[in-house]
Protein backbone atom coordinates (compact mmCIF):
# COMPACT_ATOMS: atom_id res chain seq x y z
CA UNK A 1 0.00 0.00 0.00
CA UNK A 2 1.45 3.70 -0.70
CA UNK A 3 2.27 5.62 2.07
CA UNK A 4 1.06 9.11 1.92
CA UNK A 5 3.44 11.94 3.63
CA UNK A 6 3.03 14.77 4.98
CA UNK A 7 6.38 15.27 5.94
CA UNK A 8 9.71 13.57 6.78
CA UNK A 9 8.30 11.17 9.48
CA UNK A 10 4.48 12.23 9.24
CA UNK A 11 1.96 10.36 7.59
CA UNK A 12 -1.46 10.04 6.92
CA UNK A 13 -2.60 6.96 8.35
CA UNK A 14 -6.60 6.97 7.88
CA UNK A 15 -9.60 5.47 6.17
CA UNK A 16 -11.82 6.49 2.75
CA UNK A 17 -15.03 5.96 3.29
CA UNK A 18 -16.49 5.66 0.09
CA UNK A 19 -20.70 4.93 0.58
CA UNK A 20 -21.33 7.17 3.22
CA UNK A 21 -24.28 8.90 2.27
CA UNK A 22 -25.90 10.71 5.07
CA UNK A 23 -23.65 12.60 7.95
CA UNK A 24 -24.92 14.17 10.55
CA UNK A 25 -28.14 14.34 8.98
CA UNK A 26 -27.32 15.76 5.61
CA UNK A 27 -26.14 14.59 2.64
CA UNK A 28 -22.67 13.47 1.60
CA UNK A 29 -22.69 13.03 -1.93
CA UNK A 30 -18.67 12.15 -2.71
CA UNK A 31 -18.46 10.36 0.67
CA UNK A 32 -15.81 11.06 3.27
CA UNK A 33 -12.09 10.38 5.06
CA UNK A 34 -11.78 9.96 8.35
CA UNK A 35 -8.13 11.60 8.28
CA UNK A 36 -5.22 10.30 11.01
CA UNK A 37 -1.58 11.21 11.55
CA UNK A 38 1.34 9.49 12.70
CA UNK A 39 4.41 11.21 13.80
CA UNK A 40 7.36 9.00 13.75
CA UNK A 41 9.77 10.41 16.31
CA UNK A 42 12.35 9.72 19.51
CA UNK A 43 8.69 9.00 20.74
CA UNK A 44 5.91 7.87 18.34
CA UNK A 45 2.43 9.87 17.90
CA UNK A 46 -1.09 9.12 16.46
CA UNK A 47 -3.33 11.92 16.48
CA UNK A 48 -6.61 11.05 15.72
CA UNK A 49 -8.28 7.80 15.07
CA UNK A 50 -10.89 6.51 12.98
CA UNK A 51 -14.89 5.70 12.60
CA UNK A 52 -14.92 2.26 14.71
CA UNK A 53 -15.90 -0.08 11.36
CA UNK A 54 -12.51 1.58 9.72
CA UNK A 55 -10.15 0.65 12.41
CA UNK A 56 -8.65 -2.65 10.48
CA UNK A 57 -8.09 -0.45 7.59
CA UNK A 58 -5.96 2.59 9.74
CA UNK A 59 -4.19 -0.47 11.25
CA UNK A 60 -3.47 -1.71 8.54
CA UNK A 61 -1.67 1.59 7.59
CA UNK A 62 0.19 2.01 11.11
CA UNK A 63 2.05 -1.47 10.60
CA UNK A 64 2.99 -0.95 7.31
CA UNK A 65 5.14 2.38 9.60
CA UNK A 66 6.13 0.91 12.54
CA UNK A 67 4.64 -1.54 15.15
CA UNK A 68 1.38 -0.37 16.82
CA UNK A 69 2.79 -1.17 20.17
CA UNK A 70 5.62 1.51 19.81
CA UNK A 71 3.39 4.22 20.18
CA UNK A 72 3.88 6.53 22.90
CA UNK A 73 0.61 8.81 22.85
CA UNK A 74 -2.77 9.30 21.01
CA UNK A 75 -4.20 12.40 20.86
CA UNK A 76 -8.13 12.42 20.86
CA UNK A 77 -8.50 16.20 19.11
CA UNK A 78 -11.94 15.40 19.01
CA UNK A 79 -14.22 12.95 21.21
CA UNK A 80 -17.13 12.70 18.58
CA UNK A 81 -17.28 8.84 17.12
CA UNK A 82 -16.31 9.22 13.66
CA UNK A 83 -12.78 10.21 15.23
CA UNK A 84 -12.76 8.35 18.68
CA UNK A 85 -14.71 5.40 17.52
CA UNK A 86 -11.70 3.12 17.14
CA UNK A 87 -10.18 4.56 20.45
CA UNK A 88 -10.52 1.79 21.97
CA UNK A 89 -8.83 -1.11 20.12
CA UNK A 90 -6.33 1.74 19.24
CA UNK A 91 -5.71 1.34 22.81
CA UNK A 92 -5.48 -2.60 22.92
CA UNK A 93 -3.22 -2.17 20.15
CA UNK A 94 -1.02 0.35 21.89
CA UNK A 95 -1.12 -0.45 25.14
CA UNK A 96 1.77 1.63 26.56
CA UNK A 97 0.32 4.64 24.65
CA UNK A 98 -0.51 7.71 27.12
CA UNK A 99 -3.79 9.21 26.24
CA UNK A 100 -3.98 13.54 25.54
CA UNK A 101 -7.07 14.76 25.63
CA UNK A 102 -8.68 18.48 26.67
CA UNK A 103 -9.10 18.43 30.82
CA UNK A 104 -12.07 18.22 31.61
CA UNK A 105 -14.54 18.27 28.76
CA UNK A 106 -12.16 15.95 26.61
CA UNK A 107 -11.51 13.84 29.90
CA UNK A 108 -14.93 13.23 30.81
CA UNK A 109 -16.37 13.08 27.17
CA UNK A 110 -13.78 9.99 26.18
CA UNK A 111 -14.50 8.33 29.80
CA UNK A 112 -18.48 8.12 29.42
CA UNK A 113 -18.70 7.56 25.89
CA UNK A 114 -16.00 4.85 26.10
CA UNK A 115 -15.61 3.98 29.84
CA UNK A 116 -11.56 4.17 29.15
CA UNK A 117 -9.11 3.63 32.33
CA UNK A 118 -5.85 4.41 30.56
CA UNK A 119 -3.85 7.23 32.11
CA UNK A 120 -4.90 10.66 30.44
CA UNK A 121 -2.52 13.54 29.84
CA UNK A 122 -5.09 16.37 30.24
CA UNK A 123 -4.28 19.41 28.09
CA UNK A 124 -5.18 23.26 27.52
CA UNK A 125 -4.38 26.25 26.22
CA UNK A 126 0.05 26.12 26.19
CA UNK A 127 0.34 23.03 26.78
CA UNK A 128 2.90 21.17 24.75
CA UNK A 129 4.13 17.37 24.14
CA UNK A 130 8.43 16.55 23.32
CA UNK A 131 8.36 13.79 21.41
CA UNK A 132 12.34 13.97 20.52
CA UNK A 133 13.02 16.48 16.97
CA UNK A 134 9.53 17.77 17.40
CA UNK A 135 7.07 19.14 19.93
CA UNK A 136 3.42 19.46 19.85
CA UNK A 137 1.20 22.62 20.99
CA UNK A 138 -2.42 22.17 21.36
CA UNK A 139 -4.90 24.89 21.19
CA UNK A 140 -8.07 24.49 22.98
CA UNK A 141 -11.08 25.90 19.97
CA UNK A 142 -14.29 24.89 22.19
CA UNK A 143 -17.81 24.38 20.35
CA UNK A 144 -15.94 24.47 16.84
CA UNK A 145 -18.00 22.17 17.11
CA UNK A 146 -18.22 20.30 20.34
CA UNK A 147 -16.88 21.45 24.06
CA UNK A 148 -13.93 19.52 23.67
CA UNK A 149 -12.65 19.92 20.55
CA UNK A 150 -9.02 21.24 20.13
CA UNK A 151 -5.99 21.61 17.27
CA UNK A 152 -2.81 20.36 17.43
CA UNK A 153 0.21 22.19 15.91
CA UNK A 154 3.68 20.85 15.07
CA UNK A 155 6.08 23.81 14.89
CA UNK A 156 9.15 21.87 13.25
CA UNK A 157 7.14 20.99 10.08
CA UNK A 158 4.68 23.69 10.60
CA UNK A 159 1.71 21.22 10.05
CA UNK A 160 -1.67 22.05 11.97
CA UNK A 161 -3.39 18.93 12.75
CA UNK A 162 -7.63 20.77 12.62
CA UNK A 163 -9.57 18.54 13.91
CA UNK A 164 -13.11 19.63 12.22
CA UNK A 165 -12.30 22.80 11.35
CA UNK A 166 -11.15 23.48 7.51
CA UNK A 167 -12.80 19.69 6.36
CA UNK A 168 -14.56 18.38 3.72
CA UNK A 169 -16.84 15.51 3.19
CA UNK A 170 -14.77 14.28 0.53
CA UNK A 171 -13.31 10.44 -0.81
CA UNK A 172 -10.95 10.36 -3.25
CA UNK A 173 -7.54 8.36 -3.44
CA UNK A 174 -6.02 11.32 -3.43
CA UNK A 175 -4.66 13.27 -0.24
CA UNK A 176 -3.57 16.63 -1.04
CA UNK A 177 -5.17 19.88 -2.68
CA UNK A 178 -3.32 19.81 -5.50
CA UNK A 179 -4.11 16.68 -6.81
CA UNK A 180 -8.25 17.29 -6.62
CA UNK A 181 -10.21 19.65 -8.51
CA UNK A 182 -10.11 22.74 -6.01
CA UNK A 183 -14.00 23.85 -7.61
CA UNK A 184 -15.05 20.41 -6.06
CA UNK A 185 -13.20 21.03 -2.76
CA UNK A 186 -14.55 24.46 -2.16
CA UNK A 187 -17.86 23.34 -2.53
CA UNK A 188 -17.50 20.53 -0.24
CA UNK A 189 -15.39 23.08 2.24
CA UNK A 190 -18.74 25.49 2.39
CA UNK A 191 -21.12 22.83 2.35
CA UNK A 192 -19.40 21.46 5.49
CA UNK A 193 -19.04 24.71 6.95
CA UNK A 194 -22.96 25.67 6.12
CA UNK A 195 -24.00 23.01 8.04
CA UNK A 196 -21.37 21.88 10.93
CA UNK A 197 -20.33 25.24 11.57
CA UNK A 198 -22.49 27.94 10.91
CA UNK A 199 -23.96 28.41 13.96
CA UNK A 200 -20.27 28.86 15.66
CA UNK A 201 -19.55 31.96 13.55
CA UNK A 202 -19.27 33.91 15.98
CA UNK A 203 -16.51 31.56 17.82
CA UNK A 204 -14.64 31.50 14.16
CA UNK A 205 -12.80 34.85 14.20
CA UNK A 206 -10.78 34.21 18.10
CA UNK A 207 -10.07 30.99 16.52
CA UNK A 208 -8.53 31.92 13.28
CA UNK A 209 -6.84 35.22 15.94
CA UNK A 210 -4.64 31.86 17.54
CA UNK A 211 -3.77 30.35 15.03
CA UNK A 212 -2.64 33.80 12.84
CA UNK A 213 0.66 33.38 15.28
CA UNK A 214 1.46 30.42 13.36
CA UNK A 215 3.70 29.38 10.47
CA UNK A 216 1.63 26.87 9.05
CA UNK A 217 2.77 25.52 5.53
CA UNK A 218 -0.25 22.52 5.90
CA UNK A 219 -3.64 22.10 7.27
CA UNK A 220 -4.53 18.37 7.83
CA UNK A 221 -8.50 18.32 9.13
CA UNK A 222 -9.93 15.15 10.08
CA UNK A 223 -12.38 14.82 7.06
CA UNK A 224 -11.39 14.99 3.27
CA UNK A 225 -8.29 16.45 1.35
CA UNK A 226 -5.18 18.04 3.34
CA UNK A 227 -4.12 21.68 2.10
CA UNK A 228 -0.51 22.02 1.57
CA UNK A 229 -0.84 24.18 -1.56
CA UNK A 230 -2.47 26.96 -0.23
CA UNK A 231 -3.83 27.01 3.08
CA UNK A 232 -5.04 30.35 3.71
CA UNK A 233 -6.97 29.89 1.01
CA UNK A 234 -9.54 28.00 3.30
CA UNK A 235 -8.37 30.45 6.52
CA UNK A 236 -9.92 32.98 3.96
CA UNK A 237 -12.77 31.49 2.94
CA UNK A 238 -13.75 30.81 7.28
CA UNK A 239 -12.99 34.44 7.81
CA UNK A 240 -15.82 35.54 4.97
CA UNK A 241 -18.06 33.10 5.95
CA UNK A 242 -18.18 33.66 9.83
CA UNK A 243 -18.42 37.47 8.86
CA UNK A 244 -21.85 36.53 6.88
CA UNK A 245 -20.08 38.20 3.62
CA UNK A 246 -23.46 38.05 1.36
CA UNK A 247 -23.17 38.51 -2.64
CA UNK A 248 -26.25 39.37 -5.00
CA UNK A 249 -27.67 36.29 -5.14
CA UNK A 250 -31.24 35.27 -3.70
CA UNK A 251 -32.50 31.75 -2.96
CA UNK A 252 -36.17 30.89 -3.82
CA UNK A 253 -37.29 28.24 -2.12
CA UNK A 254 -40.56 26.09 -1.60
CA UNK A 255 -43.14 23.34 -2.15
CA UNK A 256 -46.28 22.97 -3.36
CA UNK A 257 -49.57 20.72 -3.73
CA UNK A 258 -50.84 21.39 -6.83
CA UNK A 259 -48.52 23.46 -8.65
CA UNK A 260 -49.88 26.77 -7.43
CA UNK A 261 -47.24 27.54 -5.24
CA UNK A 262 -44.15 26.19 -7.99
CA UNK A 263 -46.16 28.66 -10.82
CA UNK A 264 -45.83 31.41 -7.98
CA UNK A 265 -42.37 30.49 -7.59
CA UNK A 266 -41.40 30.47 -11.25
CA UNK A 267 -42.60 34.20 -11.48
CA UNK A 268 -40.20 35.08 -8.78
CA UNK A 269 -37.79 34.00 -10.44
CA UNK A 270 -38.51 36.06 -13.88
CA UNK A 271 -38.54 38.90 -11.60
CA UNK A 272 -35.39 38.65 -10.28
CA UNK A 273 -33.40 37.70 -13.27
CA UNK A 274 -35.30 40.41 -15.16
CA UNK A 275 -33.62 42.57 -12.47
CA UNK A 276 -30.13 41.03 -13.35
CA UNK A 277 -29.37 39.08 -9.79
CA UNK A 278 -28.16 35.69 -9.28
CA UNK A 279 -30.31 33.05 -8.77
CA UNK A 280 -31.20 29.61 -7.62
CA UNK A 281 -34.97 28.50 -6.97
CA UNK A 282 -34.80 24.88 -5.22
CA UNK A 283 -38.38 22.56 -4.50
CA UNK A 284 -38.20 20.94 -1.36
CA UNK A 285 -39.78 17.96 -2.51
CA UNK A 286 -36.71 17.38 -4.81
CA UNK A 287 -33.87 19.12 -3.04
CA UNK A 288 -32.08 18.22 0.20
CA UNK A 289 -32.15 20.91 2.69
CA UNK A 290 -28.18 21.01 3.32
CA UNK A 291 -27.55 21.10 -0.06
CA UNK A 292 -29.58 23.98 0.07
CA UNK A 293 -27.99 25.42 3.04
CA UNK A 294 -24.56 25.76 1.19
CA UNK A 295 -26.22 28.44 -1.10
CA UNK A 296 -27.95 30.00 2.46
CA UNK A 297 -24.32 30.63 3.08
CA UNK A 298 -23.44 33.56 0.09
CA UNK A 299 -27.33 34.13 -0.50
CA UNK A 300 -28.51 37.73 0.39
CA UNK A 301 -32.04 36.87 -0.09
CA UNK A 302 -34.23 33.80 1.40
CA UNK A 303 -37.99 34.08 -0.54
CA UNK A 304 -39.95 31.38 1.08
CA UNK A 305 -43.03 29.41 -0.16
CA UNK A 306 -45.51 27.39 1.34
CA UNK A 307 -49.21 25.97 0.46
CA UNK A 308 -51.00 26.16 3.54
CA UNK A 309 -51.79 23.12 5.31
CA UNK A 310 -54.19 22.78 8.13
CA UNK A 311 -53.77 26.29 8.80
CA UNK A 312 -50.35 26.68 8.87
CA UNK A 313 -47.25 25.51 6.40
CA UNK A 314 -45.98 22.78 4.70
CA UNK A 315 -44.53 20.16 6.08
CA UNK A 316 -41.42 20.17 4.07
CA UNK A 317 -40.90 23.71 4.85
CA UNK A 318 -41.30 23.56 8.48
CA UNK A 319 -38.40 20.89 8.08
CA UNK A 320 -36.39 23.54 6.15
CA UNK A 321 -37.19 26.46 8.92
CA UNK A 322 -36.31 24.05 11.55
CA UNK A 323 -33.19 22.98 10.17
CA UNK A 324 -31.96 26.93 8.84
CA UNK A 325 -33.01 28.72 12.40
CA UNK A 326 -30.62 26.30 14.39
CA UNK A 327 -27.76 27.36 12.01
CA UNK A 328 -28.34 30.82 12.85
CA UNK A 329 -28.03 32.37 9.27
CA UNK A 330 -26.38 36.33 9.40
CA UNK A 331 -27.08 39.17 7.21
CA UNK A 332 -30.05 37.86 5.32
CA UNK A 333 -33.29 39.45 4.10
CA UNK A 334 -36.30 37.60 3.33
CA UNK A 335 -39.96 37.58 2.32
CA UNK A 336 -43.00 35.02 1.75
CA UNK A 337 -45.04 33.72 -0.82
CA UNK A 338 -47.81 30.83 -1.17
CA UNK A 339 -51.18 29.83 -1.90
CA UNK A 340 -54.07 28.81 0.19
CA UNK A 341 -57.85 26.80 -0.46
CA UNK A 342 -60.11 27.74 1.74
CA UNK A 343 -58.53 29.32 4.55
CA UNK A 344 -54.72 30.54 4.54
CA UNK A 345 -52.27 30.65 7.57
CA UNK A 346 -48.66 29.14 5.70
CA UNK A 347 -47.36 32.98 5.00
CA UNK A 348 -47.85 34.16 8.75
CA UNK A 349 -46.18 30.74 10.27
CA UNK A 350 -43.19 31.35 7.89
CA UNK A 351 -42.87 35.19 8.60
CA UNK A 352 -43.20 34.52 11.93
CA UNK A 353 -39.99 31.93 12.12
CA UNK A 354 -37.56 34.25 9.77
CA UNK A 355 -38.69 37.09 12.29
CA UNK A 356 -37.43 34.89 15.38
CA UNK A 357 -34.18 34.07 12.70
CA UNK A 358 -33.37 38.00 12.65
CA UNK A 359 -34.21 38.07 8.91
CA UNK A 360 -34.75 41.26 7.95
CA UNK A 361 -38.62 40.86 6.18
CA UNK A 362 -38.56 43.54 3.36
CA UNK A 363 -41.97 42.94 1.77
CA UNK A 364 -45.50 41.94 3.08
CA UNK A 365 -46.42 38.50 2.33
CA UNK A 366 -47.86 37.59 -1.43
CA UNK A 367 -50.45 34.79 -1.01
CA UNK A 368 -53.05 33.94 -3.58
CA UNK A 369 -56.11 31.97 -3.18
CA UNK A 370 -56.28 29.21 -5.48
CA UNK A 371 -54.50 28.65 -8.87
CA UNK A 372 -53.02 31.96 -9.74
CA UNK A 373 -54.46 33.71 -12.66
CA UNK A 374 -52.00 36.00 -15.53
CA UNK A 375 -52.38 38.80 -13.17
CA UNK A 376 -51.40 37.52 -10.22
CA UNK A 377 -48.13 35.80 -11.55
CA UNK A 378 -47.29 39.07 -13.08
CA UNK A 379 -47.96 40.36 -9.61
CA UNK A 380 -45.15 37.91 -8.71
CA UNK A 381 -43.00 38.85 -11.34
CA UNK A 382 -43.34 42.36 -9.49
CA UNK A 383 -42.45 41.04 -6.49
CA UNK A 384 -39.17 38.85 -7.33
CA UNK A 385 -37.87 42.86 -9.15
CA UNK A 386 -39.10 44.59 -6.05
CA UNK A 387 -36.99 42.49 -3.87
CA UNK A 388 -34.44 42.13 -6.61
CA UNK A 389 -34.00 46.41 -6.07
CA UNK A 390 -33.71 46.39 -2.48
CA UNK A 391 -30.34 43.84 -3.05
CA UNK A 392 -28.50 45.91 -5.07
């Protein structure tokens, strides 16, 4: 098998898996890595381990390297089980191997998830590891995107080892971002940033403030392809995206019973292009919600749609509201649109949760009764250029 290097003496030592599908309850299209190091040293590394099912195949790896018993510590960057799944045959395997963990939260997250005895090095902020040529530093980044989670930074090869932050849900055989298409990357980086991490915006700029101290010549997250190429490319691209940098670009989005509500939407549309702004209309029915939330990210404009229901909205777009208010989207305005039998209600339900969002509602809502007639599409033509002039 080919060893893959990050350096003299550091390799990557982790899985491809290639079916995943769903992760963390949205879609992963191209799959994903589970990504772990090993740093071959006067004293031997691992940081990181792998989703429990994948452990033969990171073992695998290690002993082509060096004997699995030789190694002095793991480092758990992460408790969550697609990187501490394995932990614990990791541990059989290495059984003179000294734990490093966060204190506390990283302590007590690996002990009840796991129930693990083995001596723990607890860690925080400063905190630093010898192991011979090199040292480690670890940097404590809590809730990016779980209590515990932390970085680890090698100084001598200038590699920092991300944990979550700066992945992709991404298989491929190869490693680096040089050898993939860097289109295909970027759109897996914001997907996984839309929804992982868009909530922790806020928590994004002190991050990226710790880390500017550093040298770093490679990234190496736990999920997908490792930037060596350019890795402030990515630091970039978090910096934007926690600061809710919006272009001209406005996301319709909706479902419908019986077509009234799609016709609505269609009209939208024409009004906005007519108006010259970027576009994308997605049906709920059809679309996955986080594939939707990657254009949330960029999108100035969220137009929502809903058929009413029992007196209130869709199903499908309740799902949708649900799923975008616990990401917390910034800088966004909005406005509704739908259609209603006998008695409406969908249009106030949907105002009322992009209200509690802090989207800013610039229009009142549009809602026709029925099948809309040629008037009242060309009212929603209006409507899509109205909105379309309060972007620009």
């Amino acid at each position: 098998m080919r060893r893959t290097q990050l350096a003299e003496g550091v390799y990557w030592v982790g899985a491809i898996d290639w079916d995943i599908r769903n992760f963390h309850g949205y879609t992963t299209n191209r799959g994903t890595t589970y990504n772990a190091f090993l740093i071959v040293d006067e004293k031997i590394a691992l940081i990181d381990t792998v989703k429990h099912q994948f452990f033969p195949e990171m073992l695998r790896r290690i002993k082509e390297i060096i004997n699995p018993e030789d190694i002095d510590y793991i480092v758990s960057n992460h408790v969550e089980m697609d990187h501490s799944g394995s932990l614990p045959m990791m541990l059989q395997a290495a059984p003179k191997a000294e734990l490093i963990t966060t204190e506390k939260r990283g302590e007590a997250g690996l002990k009840k998830h796991f129930n693990i005895d083995r001596k723990m090095i607890p860690v925080k902020e400063g905190s630093t590891l010898d192991l011979g040529k090199r040292q480690l530093a670890f940097v404590p980044i809590p809730m990016l995107h779980w209590p515990d989670s932390m970085v680890t930074y090698c100084p001598q090869d200038e590699i920092l080892f991300s944990s979550d932050a700066f992945g992709q849900h991404l298989a491929t055989s190869e490693r680096f971002d040089d050898e993939v298409d860097p289109a295909v990357i970027m759109q897996e980086a914001s997907k996984y940033y839309a929804n992982i991490l868009m909530l922790f915006g806020h928590l994004i700029p002190p991050a990226v403030s710790k880390l500017g101290g550093l040298s770093i010549k490679t990234i190496a997250p736990d999920h997908g392809i490792i930037w060596r190429s350019d890795p402030g490319k990515i630091i970039s691209a978090y910096t934007d995206w926690a600061a809710g940098k919006t272009i001209d670009k406005a996301l319709v989005v909706y479902d419908s019973m019986w077509h009234s509500t799609a016709k609505m939407a269609s009209a939208i549309v024409d009004g906005l292009l007519e108006e010259g702004i970027e576009v994308k209309s997605y049906n709920l029915t059809s679309t996955d919600k986080s594939d939707i939330m990657t254009d949330v990210l960029d999108a100035k404009a969220l137009i929502i749609g809903s058929p009413t229901l029992n007196n209130g909205m869709f199903p499908s777009v309740a799902e949708f509201l649900c799923y975008l208010k616990g990401l917390k989207p910034k800088n966004k305005i909005g406005a509704t649109f739908g259609s209603y039998g006998w008695g409406g209600g969908a249009t106030k339900a949907v105002r009322q949760e992009m209200d509690e969002m802090g989207i800013e509602m610039i229009a009142d809502d549009l809602t026709f009764k029925w099948v809309p007639e040629e008037a009242e599409l060309a009212q929603c033509v209006e409507f899509g250029g109205n909105i379309a002039k309060k972007m620009k």
